[in-house]
Protein backbone atom coordinates (compact mmCIF):
# COMPACT_ATOMS: atom_id res chain seq x y z
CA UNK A 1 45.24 -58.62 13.58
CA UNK A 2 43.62 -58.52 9.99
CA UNK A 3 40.27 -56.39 11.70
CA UNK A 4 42.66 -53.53 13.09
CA UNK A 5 44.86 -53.23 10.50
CA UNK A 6 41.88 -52.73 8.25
CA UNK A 7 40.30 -49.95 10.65
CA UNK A 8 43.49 -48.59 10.68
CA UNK A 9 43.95 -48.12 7.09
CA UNK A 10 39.99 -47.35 6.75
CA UNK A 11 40.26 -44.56 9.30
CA UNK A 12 42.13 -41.45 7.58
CA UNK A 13 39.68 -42.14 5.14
CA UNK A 14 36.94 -41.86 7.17
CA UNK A 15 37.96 -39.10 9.33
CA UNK A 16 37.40 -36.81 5.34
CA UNK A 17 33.89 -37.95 5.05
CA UNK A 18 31.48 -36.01 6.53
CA UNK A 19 29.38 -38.04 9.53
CA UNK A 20 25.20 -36.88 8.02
CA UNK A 21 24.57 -36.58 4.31
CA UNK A 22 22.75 -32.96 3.72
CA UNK A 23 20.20 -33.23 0.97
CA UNK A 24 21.33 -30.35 -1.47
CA UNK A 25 18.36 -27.37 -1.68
CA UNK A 26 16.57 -28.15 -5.01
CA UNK A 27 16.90 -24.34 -5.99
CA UNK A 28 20.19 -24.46 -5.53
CA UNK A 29 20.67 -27.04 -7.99
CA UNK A 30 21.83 -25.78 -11.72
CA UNK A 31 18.84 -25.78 -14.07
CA UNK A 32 18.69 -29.57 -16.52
CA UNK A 33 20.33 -29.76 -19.48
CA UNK A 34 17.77 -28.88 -22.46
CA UNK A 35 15.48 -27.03 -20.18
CA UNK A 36 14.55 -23.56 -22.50
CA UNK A 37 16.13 -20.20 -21.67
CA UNK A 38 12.60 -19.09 -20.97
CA UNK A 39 12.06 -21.97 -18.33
CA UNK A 40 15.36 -20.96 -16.54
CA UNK A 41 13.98 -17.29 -15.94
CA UNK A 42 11.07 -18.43 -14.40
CA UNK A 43 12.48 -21.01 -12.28
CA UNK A 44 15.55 -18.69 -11.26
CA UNK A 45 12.92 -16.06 -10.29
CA UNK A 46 10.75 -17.75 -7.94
CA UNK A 47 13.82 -19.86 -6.41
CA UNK A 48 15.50 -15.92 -6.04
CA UNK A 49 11.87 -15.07 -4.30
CA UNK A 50 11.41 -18.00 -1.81
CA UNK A 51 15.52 -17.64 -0.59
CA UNK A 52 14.74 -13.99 0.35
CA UNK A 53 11.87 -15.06 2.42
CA UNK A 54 13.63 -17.63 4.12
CA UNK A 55 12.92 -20.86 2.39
CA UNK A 56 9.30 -21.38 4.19
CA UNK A 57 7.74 -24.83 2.75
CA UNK A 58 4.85 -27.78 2.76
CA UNK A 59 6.37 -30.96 3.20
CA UNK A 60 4.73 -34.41 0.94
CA UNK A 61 2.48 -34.72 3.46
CA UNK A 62 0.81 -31.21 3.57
CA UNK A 63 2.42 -29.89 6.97
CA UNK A 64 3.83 -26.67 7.20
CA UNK A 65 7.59 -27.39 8.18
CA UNK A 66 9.18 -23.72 8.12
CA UNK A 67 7.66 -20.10 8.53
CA UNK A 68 10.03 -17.22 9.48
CA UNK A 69 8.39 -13.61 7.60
CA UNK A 70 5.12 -12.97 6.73
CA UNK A 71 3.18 -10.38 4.86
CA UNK A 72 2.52 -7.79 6.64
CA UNK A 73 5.34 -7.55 8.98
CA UNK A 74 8.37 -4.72 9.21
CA UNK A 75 10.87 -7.24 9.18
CA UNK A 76 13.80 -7.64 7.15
CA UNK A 77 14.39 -10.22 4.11
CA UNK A 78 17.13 -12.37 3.57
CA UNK A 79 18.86 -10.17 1.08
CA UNK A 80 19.77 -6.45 0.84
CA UNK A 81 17.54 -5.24 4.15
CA UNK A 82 14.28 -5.55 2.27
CA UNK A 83 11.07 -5.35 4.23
CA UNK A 84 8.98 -8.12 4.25
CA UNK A 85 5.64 -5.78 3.28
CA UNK A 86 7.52 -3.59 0.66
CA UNK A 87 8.78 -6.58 -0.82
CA UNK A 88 4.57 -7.44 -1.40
CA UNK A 89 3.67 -3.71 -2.56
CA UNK A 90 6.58 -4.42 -4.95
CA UNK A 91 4.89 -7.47 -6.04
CA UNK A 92 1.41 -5.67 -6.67
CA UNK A 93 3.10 -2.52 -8.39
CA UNK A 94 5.50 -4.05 -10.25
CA UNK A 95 3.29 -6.59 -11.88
CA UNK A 96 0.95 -4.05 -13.31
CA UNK A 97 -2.12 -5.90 -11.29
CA UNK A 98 -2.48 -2.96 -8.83
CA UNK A 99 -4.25 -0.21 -10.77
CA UNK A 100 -7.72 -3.01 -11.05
CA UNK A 101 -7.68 -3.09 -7.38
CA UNK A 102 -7.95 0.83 -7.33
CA UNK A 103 -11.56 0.25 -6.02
CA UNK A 104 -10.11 -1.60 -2.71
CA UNK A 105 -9.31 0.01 0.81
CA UNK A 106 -5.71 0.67 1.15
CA UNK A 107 -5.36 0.29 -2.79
CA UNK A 108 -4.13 4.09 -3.47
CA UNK A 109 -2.07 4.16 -0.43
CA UNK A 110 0.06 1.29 -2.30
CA UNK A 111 0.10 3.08 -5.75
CA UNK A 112 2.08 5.71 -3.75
CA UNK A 113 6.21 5.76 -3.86
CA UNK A 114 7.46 5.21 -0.75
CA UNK A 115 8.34 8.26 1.00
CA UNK A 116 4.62 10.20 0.12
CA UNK A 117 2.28 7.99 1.53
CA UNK A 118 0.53 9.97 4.20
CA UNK A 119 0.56 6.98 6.80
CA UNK A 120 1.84 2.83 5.71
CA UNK A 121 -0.64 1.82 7.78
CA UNK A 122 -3.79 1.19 5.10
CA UNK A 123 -1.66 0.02 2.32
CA UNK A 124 -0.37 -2.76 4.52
CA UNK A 125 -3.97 -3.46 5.60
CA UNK A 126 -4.37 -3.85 1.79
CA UNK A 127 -1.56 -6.56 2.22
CA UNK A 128 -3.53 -8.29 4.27
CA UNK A 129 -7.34 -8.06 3.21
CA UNK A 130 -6.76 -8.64 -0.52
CA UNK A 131 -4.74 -12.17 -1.82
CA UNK A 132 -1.84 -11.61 -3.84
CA UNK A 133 -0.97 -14.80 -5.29
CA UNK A 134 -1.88 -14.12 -8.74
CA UNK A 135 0.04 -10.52 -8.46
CA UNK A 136 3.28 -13.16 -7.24
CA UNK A 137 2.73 -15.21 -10.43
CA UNK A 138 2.33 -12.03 -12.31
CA UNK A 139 5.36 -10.65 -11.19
CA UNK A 140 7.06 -13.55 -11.62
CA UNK A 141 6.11 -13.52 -15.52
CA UNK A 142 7.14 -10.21 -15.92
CA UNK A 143 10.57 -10.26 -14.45
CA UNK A 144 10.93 -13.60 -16.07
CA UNK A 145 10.11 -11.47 -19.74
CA UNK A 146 7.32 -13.89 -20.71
CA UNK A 147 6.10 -13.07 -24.07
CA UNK A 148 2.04 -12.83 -23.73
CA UNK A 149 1.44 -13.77 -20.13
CA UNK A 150 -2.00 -12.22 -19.06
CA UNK A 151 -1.29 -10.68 -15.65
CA UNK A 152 -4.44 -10.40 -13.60
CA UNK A 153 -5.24 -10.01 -9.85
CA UNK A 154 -6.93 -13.44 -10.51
CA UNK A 155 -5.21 -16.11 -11.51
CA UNK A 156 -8.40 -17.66 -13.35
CA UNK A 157 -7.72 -14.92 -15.45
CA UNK A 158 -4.77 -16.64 -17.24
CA UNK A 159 -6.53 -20.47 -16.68
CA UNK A 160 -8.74 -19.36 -19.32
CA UNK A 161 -6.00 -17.60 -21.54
CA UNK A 162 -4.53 -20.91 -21.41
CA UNK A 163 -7.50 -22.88 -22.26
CA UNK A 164 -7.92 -20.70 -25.31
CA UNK A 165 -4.42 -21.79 -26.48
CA UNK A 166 -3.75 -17.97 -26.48
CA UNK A 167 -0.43 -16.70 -24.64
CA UNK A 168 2.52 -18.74 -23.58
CA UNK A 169 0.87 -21.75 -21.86
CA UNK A 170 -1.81 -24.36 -22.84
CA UNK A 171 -4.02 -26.22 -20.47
CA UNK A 172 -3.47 -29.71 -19.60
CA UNK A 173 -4.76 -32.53 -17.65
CA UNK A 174 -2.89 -32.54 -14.61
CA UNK A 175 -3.68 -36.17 -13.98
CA UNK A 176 -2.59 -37.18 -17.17
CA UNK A 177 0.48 -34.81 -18.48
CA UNK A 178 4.05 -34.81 -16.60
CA UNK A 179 5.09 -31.23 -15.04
CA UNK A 180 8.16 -29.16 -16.02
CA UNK A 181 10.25 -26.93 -14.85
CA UNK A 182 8.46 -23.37 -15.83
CA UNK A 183 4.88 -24.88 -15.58
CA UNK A 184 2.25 -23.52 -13.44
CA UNK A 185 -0.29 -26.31 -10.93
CA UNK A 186 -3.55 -24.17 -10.12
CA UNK A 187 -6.55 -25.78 -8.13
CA UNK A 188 -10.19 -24.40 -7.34
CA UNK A 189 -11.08 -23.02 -4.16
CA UNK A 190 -14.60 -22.19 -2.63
CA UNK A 191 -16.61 -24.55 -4.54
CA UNK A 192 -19.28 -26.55 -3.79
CA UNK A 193 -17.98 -29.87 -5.19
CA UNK A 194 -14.29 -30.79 -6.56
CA UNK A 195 -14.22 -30.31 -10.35
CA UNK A 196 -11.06 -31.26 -11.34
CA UNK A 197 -9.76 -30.86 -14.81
CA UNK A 198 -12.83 -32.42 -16.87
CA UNK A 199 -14.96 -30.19 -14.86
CA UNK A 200 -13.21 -27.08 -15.40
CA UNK A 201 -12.65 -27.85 -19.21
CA UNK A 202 -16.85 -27.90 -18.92
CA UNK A 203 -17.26 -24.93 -16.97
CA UNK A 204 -14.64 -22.88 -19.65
CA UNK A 205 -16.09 -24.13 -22.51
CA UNK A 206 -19.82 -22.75 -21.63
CA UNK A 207 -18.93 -19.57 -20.66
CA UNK A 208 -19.78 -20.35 -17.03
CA UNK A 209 -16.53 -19.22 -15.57
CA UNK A 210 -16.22 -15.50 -14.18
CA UNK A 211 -14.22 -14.51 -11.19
CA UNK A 212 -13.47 -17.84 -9.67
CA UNK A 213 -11.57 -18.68 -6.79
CA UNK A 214 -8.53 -20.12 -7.69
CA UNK A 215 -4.49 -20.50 -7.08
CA UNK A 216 -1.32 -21.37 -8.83
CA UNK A 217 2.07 -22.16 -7.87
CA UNK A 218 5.48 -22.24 -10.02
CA UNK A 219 6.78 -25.61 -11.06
CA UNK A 220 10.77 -25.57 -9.62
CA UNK A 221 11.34 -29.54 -10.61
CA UNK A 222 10.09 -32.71 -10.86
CA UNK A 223 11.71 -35.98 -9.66
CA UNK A 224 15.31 -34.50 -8.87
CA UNK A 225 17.84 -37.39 -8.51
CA UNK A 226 14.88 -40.25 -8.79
CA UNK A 227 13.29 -38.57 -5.66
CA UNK A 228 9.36 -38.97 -7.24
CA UNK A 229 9.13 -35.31 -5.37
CA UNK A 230 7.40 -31.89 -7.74
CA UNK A 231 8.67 -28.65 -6.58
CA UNK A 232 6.41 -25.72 -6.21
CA UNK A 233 6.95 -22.08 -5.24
CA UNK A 234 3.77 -19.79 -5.02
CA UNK A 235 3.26 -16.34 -3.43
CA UNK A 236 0.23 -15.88 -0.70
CA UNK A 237 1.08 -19.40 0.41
CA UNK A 238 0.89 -19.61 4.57
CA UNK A 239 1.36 -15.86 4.07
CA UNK A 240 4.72 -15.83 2.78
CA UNK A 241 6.28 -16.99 -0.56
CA UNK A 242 7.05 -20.95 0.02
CA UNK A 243 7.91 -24.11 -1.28
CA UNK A 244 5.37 -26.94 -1.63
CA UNK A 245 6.19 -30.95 -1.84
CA UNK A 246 4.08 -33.02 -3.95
CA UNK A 247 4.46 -37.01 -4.52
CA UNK A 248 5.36 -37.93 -8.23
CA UNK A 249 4.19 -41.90 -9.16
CA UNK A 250 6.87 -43.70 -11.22
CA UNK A 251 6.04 -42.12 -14.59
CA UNK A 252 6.07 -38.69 -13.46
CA UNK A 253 3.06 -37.77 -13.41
CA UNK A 254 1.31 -36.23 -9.74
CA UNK A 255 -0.12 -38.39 -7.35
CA UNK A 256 -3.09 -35.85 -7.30
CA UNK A 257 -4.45 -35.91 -3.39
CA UNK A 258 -7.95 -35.80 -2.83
CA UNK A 259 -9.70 -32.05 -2.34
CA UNK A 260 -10.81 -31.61 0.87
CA UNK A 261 -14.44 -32.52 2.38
CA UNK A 262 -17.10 -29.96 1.85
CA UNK A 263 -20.08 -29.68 3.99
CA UNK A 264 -23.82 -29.04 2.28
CA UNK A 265 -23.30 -25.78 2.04
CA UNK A 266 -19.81 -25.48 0.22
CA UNK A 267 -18.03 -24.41 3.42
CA UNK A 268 -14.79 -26.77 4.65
CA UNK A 269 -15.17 -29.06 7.15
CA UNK A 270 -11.78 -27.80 8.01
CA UNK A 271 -9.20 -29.12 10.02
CA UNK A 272 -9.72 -29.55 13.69
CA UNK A 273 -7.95 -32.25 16.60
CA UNK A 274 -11.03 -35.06 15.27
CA UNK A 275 -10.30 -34.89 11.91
CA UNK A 276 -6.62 -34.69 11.17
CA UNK A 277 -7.08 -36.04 7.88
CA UNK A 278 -8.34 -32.44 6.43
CA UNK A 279 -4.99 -31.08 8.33
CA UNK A 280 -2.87 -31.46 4.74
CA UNK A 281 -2.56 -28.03 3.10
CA UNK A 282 -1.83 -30.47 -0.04
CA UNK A 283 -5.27 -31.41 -0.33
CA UNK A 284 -6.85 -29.41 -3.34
CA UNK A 285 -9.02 -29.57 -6.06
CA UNK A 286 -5.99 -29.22 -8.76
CA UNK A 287 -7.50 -28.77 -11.60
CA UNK A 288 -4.99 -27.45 -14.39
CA UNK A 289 -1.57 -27.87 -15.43
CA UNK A 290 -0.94 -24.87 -17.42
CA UNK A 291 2.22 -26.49 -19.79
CA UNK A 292 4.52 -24.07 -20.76
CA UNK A 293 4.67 -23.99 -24.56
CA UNK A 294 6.75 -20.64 -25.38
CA UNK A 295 10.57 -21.26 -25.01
CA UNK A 296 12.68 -17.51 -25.10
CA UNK A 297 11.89 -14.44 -23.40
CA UNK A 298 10.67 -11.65 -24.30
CA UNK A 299 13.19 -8.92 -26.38
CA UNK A 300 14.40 -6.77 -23.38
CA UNK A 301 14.27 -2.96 -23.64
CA UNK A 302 17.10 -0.90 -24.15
CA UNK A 303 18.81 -0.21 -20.93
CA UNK A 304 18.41 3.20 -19.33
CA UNK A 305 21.03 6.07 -19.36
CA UNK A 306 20.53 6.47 -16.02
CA UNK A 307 19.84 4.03 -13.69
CA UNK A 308 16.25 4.16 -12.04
CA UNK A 309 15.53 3.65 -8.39
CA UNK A 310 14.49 0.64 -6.10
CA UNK A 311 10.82 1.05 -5.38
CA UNK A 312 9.42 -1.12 -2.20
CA UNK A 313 12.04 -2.44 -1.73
CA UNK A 314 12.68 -3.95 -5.51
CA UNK A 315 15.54 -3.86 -7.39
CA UNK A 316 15.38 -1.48 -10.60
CA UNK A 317 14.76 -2.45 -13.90
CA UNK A 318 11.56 -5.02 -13.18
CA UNK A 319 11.91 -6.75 -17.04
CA UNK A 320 15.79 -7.75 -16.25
CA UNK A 321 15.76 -11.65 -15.26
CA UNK A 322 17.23 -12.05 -12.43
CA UNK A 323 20.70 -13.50 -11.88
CA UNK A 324 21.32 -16.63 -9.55
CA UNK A 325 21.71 -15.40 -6.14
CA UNK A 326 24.09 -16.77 -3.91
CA UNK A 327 22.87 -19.58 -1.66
CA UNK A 328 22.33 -18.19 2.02
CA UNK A 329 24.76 -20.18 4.60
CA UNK A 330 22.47 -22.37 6.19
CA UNK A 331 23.18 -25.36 8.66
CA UNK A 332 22.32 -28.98 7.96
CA UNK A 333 19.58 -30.39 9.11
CA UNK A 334 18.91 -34.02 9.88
CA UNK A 335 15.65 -35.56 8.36
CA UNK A 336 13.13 -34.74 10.87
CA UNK A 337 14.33 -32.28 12.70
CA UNK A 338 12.42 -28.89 13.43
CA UNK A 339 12.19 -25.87 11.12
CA UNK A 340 15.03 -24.00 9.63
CA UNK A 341 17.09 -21.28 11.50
CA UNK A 342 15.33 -18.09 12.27
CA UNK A 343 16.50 -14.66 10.44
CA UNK A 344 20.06 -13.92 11.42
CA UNK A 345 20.63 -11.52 13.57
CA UNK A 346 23.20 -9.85 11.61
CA UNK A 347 20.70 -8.15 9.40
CA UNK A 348 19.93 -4.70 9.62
CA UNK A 349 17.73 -3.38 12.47
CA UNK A 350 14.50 -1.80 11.66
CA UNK A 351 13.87 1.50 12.45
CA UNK A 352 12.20 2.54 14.89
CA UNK A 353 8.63 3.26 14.24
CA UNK A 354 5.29 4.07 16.47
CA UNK A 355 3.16 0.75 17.18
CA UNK A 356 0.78 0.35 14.70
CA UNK A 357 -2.61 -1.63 15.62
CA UNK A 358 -2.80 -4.22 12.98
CA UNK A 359 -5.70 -7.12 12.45
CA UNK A 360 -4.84 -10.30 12.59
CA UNK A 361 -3.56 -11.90 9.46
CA UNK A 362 -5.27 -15.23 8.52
CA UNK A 363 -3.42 -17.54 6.15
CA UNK A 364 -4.53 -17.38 2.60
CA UNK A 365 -3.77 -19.02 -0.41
CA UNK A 366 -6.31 -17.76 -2.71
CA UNK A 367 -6.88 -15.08 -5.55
C-alpha cells in the first residue's frame, strides 16, 4: 500500500511539471551582473539581429543546424515585414562602409533610397558578389554607439586598429585570454598556411599586412550556466546573420579547433563524402581575440524634431541602441531534433513582383 499511496500523493505534483526541459535561448537570457553598459549594446544588438533572421546557427561541432532567410531573397524577417535584402543594404548604408565600395557593380544602385533605384536587381547582385561581414560588425558598432570603432568593408581593417592599441579594443591571444560578452573572435581566410595569433602579431608588426582575408563574429556569452559553450553572432555567416557554438575548456578559455587542410597551392581541400573531417564550418585559423577595453557608449546626439524615415528596411535613428526585443514564440525542441520552425505564415505577403534571374548565391563568410 505504501508504493500507491506515494504515487498518489507524488502525482498532482507531477501532473505541474512540464514532461521535456527546454534549454532557455542564450539571447534571451538578461545580460550578467557587472557586464559594462557598452557590452550590453553590443550584445543586445546582434542578439536583436540574429532573432529577426530567424535564429540560424553552427552547432559545437561545426554543422549547420538551422537556415530559414538568406541574403538575397524577397522574403520577410521576423519582425516588422522587413525584407531579408533591404535588411543587408541597410547594413552596408547604415554603417558608413558603402561609399569605399563605390567602385563595385551594383554599388550605386545600393547608395540609392528605396523608391529611385531604376531596377533592385544590381544592387542585390551587389548583395551577393561582395561579403558583408565586416559592414554587419560595422553596423553593429555603430548602433551599439562605440566610441572609436574603425568601420571598414574589411574587417582586417579594425584587427590592426586593435593591434595598435588605438580604438575601443586591444588584441589578444585567443588561445591564451578568456572571451567576454562584447568581444569580437576573427580568423584568417585564404592563406597558404594557418598563422594563428603569433603569426599575425608577426605579419602586423612588419608592415606585411594589407587587404587580408579575414572574419569576425560578436561574442554573445561564454560558459552560460557551467555549459563550457562561447556564443557567437556574425553577419555573412551561411548567408544569413547566425549563431555559432564553440567548446570552452574548464578555465574558459576556447578549445581553438584546428584550421582546415590546405593543399600546395593554398586552395581547401574542402569538404567532400571522403573527408568529412573538413565538413566543420568551426574549423578556422582564429587568430585574434579583439578584447573589448572601452566600457560606455558613445554621447548620443540630440534627438530630431521630427522623426526621420526607415530606410531598407531599418528603423530610424541608426546611433539609438536598440531596446530588447521581445522573444519570438517558438516551440521546444528536443535535443536532436531537426531545425527550427520555418517563417510563420502569418507574416505579411510579399508583393508581387516580375521574376528576376538571379545567380546562384554561394555561402560566404569572408570580408
Amino acid at each position: 500500500m505504501r508504493p500507491l499511496f506515494l504515487l498518489a500523493c507524488l502525482s498532482p505534483l507531477a501532473t505541474l511539471l512540464p514532461a521535456t526541459a527546454s534549454a532557455a535561448e542564450v539571447c534571451d537570457i538578461p545580460p550578467r551582473f557587472g557586464l559594462s553598459p557598452l557590452a550590453v549594446n553590443i550584445v543586445q544588438t546582434a542578439c536583436n539581429e540574429h532573432r529577426l533572421w530567424y535564429r540560424p546557427f553552427i552547432d559545437r561541432d561545426g554543422r549547420v543546424a538551422s537556415i530559414s532567410a538568406t541574403e538575397a531573397e524577397d522574403v520577410h524577417l521576423a519582425d516588422n515585414g522587413m525584407v531579408a535584402w533591404q535588411r543587408v543594404v541597410g547594413y552596408w548604408r547604415q554603417s558608413g562602409t558603402l561609399s569605399p565600395m563605390g567602385g563595385q557593380p551594383g554599388a550605386t544602385s545600393c547608395m540609392a533610397p528605396p523608391g529611385t533605384r531604376y531596377t533592385d536587381t544590381d544592387c542585390r547582385a551587389f548583395l551577393i558578389d561582395n561579403p558583408w561581414s565586416a559592414a554587419f560588425i560595422s553596423w553593429v558598432m555603430t548602433r551599439a554607439n562605440v566610441p572609436g570603432f574603425t568601420r571598414s568593408p574589411r574587417h582586417i581593417d579594425y584587427i590592426r586598429a586593435a593591434y595598435q592599441n588605438s580604438g575601443p579594443y586591444r588584441m589578444a591571444d585567443p588561445a591564451q585570454e578568456k572571451p567576454a560578452p562584447g568581444d569580437l573572435l576573427c580568423y584568417l581566410r585564404d592563406r597558404r598556411e594557418a598563422l594563428s595569433y603569433r603569426g599575425l602579431v608577426q605579419s602586423l608588426g612588419s608592415g606585411a599586412v594589407t587587404h587580408w582575408k579575414s572574419h569576425c563574429e560578436v561574442v554573445i556569452a561564454a560558459n552560460m550556466g557551467g555549459d563550457r559553450t562561447l556564443y557567437l553572432i556574425g553577419g555573412n555567416v551561411m548567408n544569413t546573420v547566425a549563431m555559432r557554438k564553440l567548446s570552452l575548456d574548464r578555465s574558459g578559455r576556447i578549445e581553438l579547433p584546428p584550421a582546415k587542410a590546405n593543399a600546395s597551392d593554398g586552395m581547401e581541400l574542402g569538404c567532400t563524402p571522403g573527408r568529412e573531417e573538413e565538413c566543420n564550418f568551426n574549423r578556422q585559423d582564429w587568430a585574434a581575440l579583439l578584447k573589448l577595453v572601452a566600457t560606455s557608449p558613445a554621447a548620443l546626439p540630440p534627438p530630431p524634431t521630427t522623426p526621420s524615415p526607415a530606410v531598407d528596411g531599418m528603423p530610424p535613428s541608426p546611433a539609438q541602441p536598440l531596446p530588447p526585443t521581445r522573444p519570438l514564440p517558438v516551440s521546444p525542441v528536443a535535443p536532436g531534433a531537426g531545425p527550427v520552425p520555418a517563417r510563420p505564415s502569418s507574416l505579411p505577403a510579399t508583393p508581387p513582383q516580375p521574376p528576376v534571374p538571379m545567380p546562384a548565391a554561394t555561402p560566404r563568410t569572408d570580408a
